[in-house]
Protein backbone atom coordinates (compact mmCIF):
# COMPACT_ATOMS: atom_id res chain seq x y z
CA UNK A 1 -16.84 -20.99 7.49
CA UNK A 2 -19.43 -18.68 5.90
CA UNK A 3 -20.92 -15.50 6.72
CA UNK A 4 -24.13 -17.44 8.38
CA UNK A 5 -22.10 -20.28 9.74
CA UNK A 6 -21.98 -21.83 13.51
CA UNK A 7 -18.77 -21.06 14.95
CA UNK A 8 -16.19 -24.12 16.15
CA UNK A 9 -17.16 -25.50 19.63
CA UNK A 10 -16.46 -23.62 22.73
CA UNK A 11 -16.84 -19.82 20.85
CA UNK A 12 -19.73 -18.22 21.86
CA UNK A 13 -21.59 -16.14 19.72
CA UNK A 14 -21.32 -13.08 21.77
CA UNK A 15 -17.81 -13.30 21.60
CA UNK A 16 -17.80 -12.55 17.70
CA UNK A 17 -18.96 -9.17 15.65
CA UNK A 18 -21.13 -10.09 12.95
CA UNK A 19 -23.39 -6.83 12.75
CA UNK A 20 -25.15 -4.75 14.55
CA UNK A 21 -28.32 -2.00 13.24
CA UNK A 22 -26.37 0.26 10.75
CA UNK A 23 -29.20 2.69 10.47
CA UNK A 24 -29.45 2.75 14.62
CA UNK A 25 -24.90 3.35 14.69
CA UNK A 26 -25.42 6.50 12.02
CA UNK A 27 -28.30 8.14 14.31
CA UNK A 28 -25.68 7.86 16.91
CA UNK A 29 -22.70 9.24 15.17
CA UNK A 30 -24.40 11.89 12.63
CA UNK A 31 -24.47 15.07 15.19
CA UNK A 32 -20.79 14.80 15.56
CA UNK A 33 -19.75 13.50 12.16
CA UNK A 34 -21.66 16.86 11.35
CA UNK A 35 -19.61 19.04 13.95
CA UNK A 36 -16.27 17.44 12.97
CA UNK A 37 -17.45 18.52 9.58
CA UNK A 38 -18.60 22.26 10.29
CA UNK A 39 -14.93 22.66 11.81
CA UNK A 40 -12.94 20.71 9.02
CA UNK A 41 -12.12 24.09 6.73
CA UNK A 42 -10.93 25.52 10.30
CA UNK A 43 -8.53 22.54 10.54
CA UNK A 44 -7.41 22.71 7.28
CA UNK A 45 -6.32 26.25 7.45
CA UNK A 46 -4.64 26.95 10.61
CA UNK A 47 -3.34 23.30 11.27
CA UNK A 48 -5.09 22.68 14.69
CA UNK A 49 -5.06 18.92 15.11
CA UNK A 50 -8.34 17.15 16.04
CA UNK A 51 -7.84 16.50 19.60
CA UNK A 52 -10.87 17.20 20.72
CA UNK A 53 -13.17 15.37 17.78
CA UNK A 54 -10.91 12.73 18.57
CA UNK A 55 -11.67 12.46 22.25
CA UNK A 56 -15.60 12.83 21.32
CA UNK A 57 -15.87 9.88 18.93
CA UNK A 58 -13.93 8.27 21.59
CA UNK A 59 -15.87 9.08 24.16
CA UNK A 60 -19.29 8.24 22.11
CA UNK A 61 -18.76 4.70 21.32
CA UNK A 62 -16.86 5.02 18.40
CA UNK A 63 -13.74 3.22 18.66
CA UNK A 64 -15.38 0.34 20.44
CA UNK A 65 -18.14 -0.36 17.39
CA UNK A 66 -16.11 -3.65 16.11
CA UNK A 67 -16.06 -4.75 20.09
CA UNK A 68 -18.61 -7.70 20.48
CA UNK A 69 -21.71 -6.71 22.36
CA UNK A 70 -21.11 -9.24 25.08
CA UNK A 71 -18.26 -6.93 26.22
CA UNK A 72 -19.73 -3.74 25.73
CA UNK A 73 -19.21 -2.42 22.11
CA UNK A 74 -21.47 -2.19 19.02
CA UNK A 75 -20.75 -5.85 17.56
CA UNK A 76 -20.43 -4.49 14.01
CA UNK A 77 -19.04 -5.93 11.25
CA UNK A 78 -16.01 -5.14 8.77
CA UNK A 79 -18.04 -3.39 5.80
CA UNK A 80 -20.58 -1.64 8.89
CA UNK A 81 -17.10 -0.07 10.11
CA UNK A 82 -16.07 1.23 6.78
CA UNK A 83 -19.68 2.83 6.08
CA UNK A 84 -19.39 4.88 9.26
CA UNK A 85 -15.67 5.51 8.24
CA UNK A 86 -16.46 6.53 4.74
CA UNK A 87 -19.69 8.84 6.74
CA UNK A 88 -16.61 10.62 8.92
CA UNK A 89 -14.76 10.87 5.79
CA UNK A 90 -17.30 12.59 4.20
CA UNK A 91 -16.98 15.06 7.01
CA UNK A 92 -12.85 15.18 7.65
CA UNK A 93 -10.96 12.40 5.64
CA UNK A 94 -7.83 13.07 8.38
CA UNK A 95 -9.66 11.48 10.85
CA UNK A 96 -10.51 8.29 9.67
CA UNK A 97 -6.94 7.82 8.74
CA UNK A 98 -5.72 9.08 12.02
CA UNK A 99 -8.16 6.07 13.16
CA UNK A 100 -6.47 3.61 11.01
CA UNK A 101 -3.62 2.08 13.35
CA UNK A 102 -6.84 2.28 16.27
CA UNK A 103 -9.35 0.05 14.34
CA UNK A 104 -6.02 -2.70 13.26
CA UNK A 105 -5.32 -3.22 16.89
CA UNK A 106 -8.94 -3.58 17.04
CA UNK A 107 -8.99 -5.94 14.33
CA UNK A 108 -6.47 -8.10 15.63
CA UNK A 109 -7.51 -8.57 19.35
CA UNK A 110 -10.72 -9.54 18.02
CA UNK A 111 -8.52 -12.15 16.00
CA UNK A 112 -6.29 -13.16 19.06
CA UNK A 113 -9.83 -13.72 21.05
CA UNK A 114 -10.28 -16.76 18.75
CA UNK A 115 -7.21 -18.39 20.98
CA UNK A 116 -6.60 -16.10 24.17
CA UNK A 117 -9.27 -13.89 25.88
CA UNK A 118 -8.64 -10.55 25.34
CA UNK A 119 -11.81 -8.68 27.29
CA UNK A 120 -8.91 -6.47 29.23
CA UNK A 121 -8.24 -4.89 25.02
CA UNK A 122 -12.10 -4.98 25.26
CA UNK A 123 -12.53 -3.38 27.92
CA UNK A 124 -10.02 -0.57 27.50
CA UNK A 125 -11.57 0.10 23.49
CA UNK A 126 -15.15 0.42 25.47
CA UNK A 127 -13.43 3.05 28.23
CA UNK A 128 -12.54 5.39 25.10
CA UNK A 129 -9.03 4.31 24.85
CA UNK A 130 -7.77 5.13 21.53
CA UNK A 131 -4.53 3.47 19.92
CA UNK A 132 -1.88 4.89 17.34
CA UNK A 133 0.38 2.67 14.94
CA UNK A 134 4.36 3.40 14.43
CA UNK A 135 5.78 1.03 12.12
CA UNK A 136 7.91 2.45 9.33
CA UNK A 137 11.22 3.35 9.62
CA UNK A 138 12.68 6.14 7.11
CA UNK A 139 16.43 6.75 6.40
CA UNK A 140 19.16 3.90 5.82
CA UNK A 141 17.14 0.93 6.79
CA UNK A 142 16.97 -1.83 4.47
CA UNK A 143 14.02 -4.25 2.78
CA UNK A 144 13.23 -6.67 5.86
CA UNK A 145 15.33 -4.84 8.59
CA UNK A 146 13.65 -2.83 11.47
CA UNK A 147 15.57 -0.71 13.56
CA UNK A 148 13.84 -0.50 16.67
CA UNK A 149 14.47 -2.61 19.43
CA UNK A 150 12.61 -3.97 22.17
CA UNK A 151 15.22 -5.34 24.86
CA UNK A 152 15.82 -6.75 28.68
CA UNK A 153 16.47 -3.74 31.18
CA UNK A 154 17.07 -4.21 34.56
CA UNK A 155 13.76 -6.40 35.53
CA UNK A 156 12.18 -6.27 32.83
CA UNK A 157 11.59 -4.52 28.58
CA UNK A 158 12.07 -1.29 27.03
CA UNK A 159 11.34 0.01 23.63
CA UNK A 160 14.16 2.20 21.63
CA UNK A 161 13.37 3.24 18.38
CA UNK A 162 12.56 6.36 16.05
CA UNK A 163 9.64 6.43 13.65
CA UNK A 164 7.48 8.25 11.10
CA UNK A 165 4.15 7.87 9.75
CA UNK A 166 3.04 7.33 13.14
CA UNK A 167 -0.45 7.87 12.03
CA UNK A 168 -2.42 9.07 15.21
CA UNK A 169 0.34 8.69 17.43
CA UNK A 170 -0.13 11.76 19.08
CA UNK A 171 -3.93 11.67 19.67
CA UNK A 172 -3.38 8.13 21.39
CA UNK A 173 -3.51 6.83 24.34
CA UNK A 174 -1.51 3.25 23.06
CA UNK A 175 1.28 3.01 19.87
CA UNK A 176 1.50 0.16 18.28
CA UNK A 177 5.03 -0.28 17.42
CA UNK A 178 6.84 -2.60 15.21
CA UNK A 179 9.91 -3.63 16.73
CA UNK A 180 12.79 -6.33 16.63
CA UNK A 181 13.70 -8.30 20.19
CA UNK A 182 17.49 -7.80 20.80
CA UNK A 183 17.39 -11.37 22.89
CA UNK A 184 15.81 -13.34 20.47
CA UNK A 185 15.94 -11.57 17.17
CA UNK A 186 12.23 -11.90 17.36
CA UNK A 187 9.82 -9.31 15.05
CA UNK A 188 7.19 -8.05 17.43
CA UNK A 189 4.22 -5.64 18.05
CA UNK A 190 5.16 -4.15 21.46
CA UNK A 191 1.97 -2.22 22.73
CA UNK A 192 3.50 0.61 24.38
CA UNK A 193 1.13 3.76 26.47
CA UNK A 194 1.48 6.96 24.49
CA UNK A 195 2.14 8.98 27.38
CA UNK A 196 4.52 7.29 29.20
CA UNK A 197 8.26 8.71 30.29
CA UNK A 198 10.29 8.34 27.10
CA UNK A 199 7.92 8.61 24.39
CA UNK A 200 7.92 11.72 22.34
CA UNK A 201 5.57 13.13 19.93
CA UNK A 202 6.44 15.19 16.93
CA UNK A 203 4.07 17.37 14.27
CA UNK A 204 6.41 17.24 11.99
CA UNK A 205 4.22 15.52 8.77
CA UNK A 206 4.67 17.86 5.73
CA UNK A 207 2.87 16.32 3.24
CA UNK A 208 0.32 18.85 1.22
CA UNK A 209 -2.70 16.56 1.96
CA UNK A 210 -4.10 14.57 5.19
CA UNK A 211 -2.21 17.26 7.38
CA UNK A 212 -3.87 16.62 10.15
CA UNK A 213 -3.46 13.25 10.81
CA UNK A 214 -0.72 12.99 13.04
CA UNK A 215 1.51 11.16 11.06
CA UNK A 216 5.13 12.19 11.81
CA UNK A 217 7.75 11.44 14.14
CA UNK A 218 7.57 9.76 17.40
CA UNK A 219 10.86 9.14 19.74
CA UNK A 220 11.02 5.78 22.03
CA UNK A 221 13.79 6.31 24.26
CA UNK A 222 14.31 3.44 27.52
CA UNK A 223 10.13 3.29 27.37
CA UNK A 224 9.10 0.42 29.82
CA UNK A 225 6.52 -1.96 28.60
CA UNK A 226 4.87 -5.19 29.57
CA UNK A 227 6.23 -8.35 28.55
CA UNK A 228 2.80 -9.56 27.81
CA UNK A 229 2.25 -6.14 25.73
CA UNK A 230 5.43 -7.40 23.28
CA UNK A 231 3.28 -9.79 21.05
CA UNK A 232 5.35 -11.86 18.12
CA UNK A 233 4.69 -10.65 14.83
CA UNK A 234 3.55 -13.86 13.39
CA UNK A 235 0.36 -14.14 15.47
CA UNK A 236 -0.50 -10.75 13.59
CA UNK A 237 -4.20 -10.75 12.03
CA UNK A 238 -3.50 -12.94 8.57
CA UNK A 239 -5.15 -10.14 6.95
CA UNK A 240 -4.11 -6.67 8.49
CA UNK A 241 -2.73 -5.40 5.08
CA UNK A 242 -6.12 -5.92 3.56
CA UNK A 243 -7.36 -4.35 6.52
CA UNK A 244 -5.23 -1.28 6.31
CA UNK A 245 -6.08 -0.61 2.45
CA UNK A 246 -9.89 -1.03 3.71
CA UNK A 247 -9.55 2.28 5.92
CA UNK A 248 -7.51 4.03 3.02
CA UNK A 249 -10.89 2.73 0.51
CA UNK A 250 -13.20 4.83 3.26
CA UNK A 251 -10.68 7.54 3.49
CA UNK A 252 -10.80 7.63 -0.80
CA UNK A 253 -14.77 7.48 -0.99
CA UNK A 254 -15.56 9.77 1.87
CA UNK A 255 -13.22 12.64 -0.05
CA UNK A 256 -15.27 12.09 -3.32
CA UNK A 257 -18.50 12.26 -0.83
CA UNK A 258 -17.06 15.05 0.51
CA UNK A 259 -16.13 16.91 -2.21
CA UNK A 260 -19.16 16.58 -4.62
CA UNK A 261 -20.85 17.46 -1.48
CA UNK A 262 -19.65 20.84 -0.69
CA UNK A 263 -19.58 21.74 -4.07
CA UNK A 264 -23.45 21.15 -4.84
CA UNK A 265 -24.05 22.87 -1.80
CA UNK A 266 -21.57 25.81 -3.53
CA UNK A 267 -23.12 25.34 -6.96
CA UNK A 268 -27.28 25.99 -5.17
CA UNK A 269 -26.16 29.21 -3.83
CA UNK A 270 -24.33 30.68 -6.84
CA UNK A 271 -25.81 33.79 -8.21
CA UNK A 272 -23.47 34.64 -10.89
CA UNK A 273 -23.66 33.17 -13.97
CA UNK A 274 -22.30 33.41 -17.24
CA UNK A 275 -24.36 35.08 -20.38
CA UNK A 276 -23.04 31.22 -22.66
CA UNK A 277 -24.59 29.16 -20.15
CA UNK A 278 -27.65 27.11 -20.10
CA UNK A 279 -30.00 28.65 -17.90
CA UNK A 280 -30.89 31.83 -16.30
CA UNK A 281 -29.95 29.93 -12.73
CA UNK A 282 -27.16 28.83 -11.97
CA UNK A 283 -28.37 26.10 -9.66
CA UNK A 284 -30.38 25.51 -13.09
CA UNK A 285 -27.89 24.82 -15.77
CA UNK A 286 -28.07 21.13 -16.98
CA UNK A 287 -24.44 20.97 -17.74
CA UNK A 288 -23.68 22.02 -13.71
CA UNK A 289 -26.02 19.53 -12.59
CA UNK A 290 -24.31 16.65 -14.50
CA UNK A 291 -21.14 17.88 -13.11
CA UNK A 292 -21.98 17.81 -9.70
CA UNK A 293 -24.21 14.20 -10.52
CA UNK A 294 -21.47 12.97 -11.87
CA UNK A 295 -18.88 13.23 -9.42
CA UNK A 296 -21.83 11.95 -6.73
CA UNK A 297 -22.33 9.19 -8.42
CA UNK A 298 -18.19 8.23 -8.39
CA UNK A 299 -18.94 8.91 -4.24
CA UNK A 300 -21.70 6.29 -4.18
CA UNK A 301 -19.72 4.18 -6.30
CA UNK A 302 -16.51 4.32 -4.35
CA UNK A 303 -18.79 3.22 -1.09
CA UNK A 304 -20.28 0.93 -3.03
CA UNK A 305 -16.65 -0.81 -3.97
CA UNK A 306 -15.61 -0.16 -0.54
CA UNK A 307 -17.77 -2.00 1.48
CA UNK A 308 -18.09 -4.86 -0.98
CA UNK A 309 -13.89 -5.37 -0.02
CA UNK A 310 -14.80 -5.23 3.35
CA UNK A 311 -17.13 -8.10 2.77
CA UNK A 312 -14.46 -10.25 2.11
CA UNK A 313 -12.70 -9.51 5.06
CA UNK A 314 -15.60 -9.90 7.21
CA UNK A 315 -15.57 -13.46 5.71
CA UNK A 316 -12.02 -14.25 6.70
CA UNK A 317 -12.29 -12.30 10.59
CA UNK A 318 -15.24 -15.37 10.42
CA UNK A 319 -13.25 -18.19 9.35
CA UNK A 320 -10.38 -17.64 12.01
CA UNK A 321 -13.29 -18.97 14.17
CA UNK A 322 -14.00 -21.62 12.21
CA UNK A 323 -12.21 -25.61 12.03
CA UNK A 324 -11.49 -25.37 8.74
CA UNK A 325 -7.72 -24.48 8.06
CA UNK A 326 -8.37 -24.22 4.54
CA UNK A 327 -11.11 -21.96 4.19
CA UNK A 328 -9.56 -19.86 6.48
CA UNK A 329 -6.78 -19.48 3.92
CA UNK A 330 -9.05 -19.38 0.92
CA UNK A 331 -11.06 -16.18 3.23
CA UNK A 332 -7.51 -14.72 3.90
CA UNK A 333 -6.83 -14.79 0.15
CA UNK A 334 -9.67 -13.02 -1.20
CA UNK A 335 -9.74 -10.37 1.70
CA UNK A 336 -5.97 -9.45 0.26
CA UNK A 337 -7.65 -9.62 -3.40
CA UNK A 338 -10.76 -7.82 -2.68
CA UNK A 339 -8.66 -5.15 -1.11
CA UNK A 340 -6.14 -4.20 -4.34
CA UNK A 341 -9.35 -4.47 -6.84
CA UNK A 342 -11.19 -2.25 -5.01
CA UNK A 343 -7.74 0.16 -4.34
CA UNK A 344 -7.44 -0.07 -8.30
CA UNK A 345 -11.09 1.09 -9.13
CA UNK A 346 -11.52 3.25 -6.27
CA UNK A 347 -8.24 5.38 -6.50
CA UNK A 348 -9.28 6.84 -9.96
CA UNK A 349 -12.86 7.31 -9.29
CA UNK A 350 -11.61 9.56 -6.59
CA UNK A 351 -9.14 11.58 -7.79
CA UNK A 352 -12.10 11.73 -11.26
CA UNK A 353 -14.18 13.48 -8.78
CA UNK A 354 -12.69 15.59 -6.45
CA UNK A 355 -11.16 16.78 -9.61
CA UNK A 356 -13.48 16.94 -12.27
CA UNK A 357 -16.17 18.96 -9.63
CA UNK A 358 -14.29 21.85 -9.87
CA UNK A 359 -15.91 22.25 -13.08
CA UNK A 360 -19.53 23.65 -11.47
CA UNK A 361 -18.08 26.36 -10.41
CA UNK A 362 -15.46 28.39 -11.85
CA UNK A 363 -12.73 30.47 -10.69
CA UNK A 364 -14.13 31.28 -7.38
CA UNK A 365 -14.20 27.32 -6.14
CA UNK A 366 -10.02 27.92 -6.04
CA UNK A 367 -10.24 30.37 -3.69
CA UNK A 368 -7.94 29.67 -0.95
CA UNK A 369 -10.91 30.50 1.71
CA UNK A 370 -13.15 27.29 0.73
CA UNK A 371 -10.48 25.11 0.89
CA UNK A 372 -12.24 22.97 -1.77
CA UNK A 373 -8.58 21.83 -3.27
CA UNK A 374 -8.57 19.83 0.62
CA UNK A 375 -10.34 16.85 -0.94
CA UNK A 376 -8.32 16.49 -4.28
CA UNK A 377 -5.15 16.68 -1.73
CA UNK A 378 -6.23 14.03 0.45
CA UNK A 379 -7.41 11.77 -2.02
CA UNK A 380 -4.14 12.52 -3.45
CA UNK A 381 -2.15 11.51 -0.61
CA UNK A 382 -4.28 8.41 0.66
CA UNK A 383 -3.87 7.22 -3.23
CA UNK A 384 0.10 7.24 -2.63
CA UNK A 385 0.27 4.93 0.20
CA UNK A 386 0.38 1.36 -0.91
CA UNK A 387 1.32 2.48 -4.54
CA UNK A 388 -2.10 1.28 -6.73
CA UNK A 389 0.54 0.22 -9.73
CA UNK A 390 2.09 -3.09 -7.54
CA UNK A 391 -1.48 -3.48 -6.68
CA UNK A 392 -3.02 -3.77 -10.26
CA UNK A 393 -0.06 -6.21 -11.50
CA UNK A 394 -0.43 -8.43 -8.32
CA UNK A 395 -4.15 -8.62 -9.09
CA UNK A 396 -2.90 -9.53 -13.01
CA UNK A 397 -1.12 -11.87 -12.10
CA UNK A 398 -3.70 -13.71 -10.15
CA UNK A 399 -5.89 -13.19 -13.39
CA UNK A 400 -3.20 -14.26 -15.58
CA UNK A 401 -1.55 -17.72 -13.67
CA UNK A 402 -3.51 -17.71 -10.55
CA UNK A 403 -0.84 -16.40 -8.49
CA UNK A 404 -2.15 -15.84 -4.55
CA UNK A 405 -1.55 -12.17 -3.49
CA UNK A 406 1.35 -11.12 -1.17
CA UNK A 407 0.02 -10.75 2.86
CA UNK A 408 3.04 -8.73 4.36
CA UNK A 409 4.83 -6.46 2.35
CA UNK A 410 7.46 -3.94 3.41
CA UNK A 411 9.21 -0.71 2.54
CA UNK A 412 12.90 0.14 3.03
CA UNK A 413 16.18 1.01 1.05
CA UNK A 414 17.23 -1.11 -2.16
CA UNK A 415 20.19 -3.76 -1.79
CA UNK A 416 23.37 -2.20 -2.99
CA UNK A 417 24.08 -3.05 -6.85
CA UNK A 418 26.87 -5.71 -7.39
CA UNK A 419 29.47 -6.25 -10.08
């Protein structure tokens, strides 16, 4: 089905997000995108986690913009979603990535709606509730294995587990966690609420960029949850890996944004100079201007690629409304595609300029106090996840023999070596 296509009989087209005013959603979200911004070096320095930026986008609308209008959100579409998330990442990369495991359980109750009504996940995303992810395991757990369990307790189902990279976790009011059904041997996605008896929160990510993202520990210990809240893995969005690299592509661009950004602004109120240079001004000098155009341009550009990958997966969120099995696949396909071209481009043009910019302005754009090195470390760390090497021979490969790219991939420790 494409872009401007009817949708299958019986699916109403209020039920489906196919785009709402861009221009009207930035006039909305631009006062705090510019607060969350004035208080981002603030962060950065002392730690503070954005609780309460988090509860304001929350409360404004923002984590309900993908919600169809018919049940109260913005109706937007995929590459509308990452212009707004490359905007806040302009202002504070951390956020949008703290957002990430929000907007995929977004993404895939608008995909489940397509079979089962889901206005209740509607309704809560409208009310300001916010969602975490907590899938990945760390220590002795192998390729394929997941050790956390959801099992039968007295009446009913519990969740037992430990997990890191919990992105957002512990700004959330719902986690959802990848688990393993001790009854069936089922994988699931159990939906459990953050603050419920048993689930524990813990600061404890150490990485030198995206610190404040919340992406460290959390403890599930005897946590009750609904048995219609434990949802089986395979009815999972077809493209939620695409979908994750998509919010990573905003967090990349809005870091370049950001950093060519604060460093013009740095650059037009200079007043030193240096007697070698090129003009009396330092604002002036042709060689600082092309430094600082340079690394804007690699911002627009990285938008640019960004929401031209989140066309595709517009196109395949479309098709899972649609009667045709095969285009469905076909949109799945090139959403995964779109996504690891884009990651290949976009990685180096971001890392290029939040890099390269230091070179407008000298010794004093390393001073601890501007906090300028903030981009370069998130772009950094958002370029580590989903390492852009597998990503550039899977999209060879397709090049070379047509191969289709992998949906669900997963991390975990190597088989021992035998003989």
């Amino acid at each position: 089905m494409s872009v401007d296509a009817t949708p299958r009989a019986g699916v109403r087209s209020g039920d489906l997000s196919t785009g709402a005013d861009l221009g009207t959603l930035r006039e909305r979200f631009r006062p705090l995108f510019e607060r969350i911004r004035a208080g981002a070096v603030a962060r950065e320095t002392t730690g503070e986690l954005a609780h309460e930026e988090i509860r304001a986008l929350a409360d404004l609308g923002f984590g309900a913009v993908r919600v169809p209008v018919a049940y109260g959100g913005a109706g937007a579409s995929l590459p509308q979603l990452i212009e707004l998330l490359t905007d806040l990442a302009e202002a504070d990369s951390n956020i949008p990535q703290a957002l990430r495991g929000h907007f995929a359980l977004v993404e895939d109750r608008l995909n489940a709606h397509a079979g089962t009504d889901q206005s209740v996940w509607f309704e809560r995303f409208v009310a300001g509730e916010i969602a975490g992810n907590a899938w990945t395991e760390v220590g002795d757990v192998a390729v394929g294995d997941v050790l956390t369990r959801v099992r039968p307790h007295c009446d009913g189902l519990v969740v037992d587990g430990r997990k890191f990279y919990a992105t957002g976790s512990i700004y959330a009011d719902w986690i959802d966690v990848f688990a393993r059904r001790d009854d069936t041997g089922e994988d699931v996605c159990a939906l459990v609420p953050a603050r419920r008896p048993g689930v524990t929160h813990i600061d404890d990510w150490d990485g030198f960029g995206q610190r404040t993202t919340g992406s460290g520990t959390l403890l599930l210990e005897q946590v009750p949850v609904a048995p219609e809240d434990v949802i089986p893995f395979r009815e999972r969005f077809a493209y939620q890996t695409a979908f994750y690299q998509l919010v990573l592509l905003a967090v990349l661009a809005g870091s370049a944004r950001g950093a060519a950004r604060d460093v013009a602004e740095a650059a037009a109120r200079r007043t030193r100079v240096y007697s070698h240079g090129a003009a009396a001004r330092w604002r002036e000098d042709p060689q600082i201007q092309q430094v600082v155009g340079t690394a804007t341009a690699r911002g627009w550009a990285a938008t640019a690629v960004a929401v031209r990958a989140a066309a595709s997966a517009q196109r395949a969120y479309l098709a899972r409304f649609g009667d045709d099995p095969h285009e469905e696949q076909t949109a799945n396909e090139a959403a995964e595609l779109d996504s690891a071209q884009a990651q290949v481009v976009l990685v180096d043009l971001a890392q290029r300029a939040t890099s390269d910019v230091f070179d407008a302005l000298g010794a004093s754009g390393v001073r601890s106090g501007a906090q300028l090195d903030r981009h370069w470390r998130n772009a950094r760390t958002a370029a580590s996840h989903n390492p852009v090497v597998f990503k550039a021979r899977i999209v060879g490969d397709w090049a070379v023999n047509g191969t289709p790219p992998p949906y669900v991939w997963q991390i975990g420790q190597a088989a021992p070596a035998t003989g």
